[in-house]
Every structure is written in structure tokens, then in C-alpha cells.
Protein backbone atom coordinates (compact mmCIF):
# COMPACT_ATOMS: atom_id res chain seq x y z
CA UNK A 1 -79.05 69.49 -46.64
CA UNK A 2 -81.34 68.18 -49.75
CA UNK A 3 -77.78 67.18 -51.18
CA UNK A 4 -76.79 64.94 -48.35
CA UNK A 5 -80.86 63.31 -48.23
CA UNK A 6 -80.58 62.40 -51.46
CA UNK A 7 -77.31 60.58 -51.18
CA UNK A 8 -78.91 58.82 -48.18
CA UNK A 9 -81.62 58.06 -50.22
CA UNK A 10 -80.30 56.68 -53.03
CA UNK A 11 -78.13 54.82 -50.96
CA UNK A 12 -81.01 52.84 -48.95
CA UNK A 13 -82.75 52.76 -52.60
CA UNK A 14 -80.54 50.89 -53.80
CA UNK A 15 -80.06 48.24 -50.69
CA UNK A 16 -83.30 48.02 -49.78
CA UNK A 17 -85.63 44.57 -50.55
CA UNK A 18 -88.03 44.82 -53.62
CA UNK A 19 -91.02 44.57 -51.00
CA UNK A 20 -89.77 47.55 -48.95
CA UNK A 21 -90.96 51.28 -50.16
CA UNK A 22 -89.08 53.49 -51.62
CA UNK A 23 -87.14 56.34 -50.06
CA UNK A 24 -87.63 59.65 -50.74
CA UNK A 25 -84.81 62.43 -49.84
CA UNK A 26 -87.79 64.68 -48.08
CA UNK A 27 -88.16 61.76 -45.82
CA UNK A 28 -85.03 63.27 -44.49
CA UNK A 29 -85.63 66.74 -44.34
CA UNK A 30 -87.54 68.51 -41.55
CA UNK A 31 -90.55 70.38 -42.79
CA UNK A 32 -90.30 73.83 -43.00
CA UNK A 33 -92.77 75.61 -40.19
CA UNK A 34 -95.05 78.41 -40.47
CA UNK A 35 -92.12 80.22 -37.83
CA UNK A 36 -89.68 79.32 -40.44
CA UNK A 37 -91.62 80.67 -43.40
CA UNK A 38 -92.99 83.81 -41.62
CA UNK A 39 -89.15 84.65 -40.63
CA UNK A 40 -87.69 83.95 -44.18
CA UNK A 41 -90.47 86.10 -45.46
CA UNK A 42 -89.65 88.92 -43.40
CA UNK A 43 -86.05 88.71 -44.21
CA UNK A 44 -87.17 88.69 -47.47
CA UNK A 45 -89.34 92.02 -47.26
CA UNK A 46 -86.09 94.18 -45.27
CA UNK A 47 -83.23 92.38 -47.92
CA UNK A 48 -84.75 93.92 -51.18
CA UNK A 49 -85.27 97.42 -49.66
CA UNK A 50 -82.45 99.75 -51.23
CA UNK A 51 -82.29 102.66 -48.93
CA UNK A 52 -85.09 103.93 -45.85
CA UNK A 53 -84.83 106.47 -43.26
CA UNK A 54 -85.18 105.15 -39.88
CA UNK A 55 -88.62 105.97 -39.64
CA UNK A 56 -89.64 104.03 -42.98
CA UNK A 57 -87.34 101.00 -41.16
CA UNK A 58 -89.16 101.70 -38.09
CA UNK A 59 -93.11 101.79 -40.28
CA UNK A 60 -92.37 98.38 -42.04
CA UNK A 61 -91.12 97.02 -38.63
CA UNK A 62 -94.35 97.53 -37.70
CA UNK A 63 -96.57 96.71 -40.63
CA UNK A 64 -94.54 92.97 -40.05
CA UNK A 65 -95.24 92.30 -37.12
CA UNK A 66 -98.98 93.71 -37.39
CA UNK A 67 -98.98 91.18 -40.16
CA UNK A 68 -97.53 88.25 -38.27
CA UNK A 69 -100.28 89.34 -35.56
CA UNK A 70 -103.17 88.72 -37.87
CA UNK A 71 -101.40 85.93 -39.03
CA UNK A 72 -102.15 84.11 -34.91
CA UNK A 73 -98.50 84.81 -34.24
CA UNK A 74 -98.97 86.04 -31.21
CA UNK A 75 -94.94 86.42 -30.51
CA UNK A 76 -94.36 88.23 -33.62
CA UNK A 77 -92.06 90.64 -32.02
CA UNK A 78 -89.77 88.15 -30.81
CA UNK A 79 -89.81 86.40 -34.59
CA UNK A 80 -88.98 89.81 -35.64
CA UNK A 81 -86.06 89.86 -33.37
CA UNK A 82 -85.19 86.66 -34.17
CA UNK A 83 -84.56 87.71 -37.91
CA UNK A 84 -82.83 91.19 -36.93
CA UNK A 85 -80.69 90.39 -33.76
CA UNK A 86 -79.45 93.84 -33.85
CA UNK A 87 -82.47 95.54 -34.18
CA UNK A 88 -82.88 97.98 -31.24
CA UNK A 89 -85.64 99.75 -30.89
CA UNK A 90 -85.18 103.48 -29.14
CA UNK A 91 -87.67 105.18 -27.00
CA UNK A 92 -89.02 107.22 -30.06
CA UNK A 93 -89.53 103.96 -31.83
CA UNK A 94 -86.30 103.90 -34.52
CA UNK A 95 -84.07 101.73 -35.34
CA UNK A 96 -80.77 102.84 -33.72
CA UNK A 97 -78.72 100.23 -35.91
CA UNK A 98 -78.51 98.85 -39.49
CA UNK A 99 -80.96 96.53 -40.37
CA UNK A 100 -79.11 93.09 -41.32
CA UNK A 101 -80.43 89.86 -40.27
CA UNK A 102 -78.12 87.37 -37.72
């Protein structure tokens, strides 16, 4: 994405009239939101763990979303999901299924 903006950018750059501003390639790009950051985060936390029971899976589910909570993320069970489509939760609370992000 930052490849193609800066392309664009140089492109109008070098077109544009000496009394016009500059472009920059972020003009292009859409800012990264606090939704986006909290879900790259917590696919961050779950893709460096090496090996967890269930129950560990199921503990650092919910230290995330306890996090994202305190955070003012009030839906931070559906971010969760959002980040771990296959993430189902069984009526003791595990994870029934691996833990990789969709």
C-alpha cells in the first residue's frame, strides 16, 4: 500500500505547480485506528506463544480482552473474535480449536 502512495506521490510531485504543496505518500494512506492497533497487538501477543494448554489459551484470552476493557473497548470480545475467527469458546471456557488468526 505505502509502495503504490508513494508512486502516486511522486507522480503528482512532479506535475504539480511550484505554488501548490507538496504531496506526501501518507496523504494516501488511511490512518491506522486504535481497533486496528489493539487487534494487531493481540495477534501479536497469541503469534509469539510457542506451545499452551487450552487453559493457558483460554487465561490470556481473557487477560486480552480484560485489557482491551480497561482500554474503553467496550466490544473487546468481538475484536478478539475478529483476530481469531476460529476461536470457539466451550461451556468450560477452552478453546476447542487452534488458535490462528483469519
Amino acid at each position: 500500500m505505502l509502495t503504490a502512495a508513494t508512486v502516486a506521490a511522486t507522480l503528482i510531485n512532479l506535475n504539480r505547480r511550484p505554488t501548490d504543496p507538496p504531496i506526501s505518500p501518507y496523504d494516501f494512506v488511511m490512518p491506522e485506528t486504535d481497533r486496528d492497533r489493539a487487534k494487531k497487538n493481540i495477534a501479536s501477543l497469541f503469534g509469539m506463544i510457542g506451545t499452551a494448554s487450552p487453559e493457558q489459551l483460554q487465561q490470556m484470552r481473557e487477560r486480552a480482552i480484560d485489557g482491551l476493557k480497561k482500554e474503553g473497548f467496550a466490544d473487546a470480545e468481538e475484536i478478539f473474535q475478529e483476530v481469531f475467527t476460529s476461536w470457539k469458546v466451550t461451556s468450560n471456557g477452552a478453546n476447542n480449536s487452534r488458535h490462528t488468526s483469519g
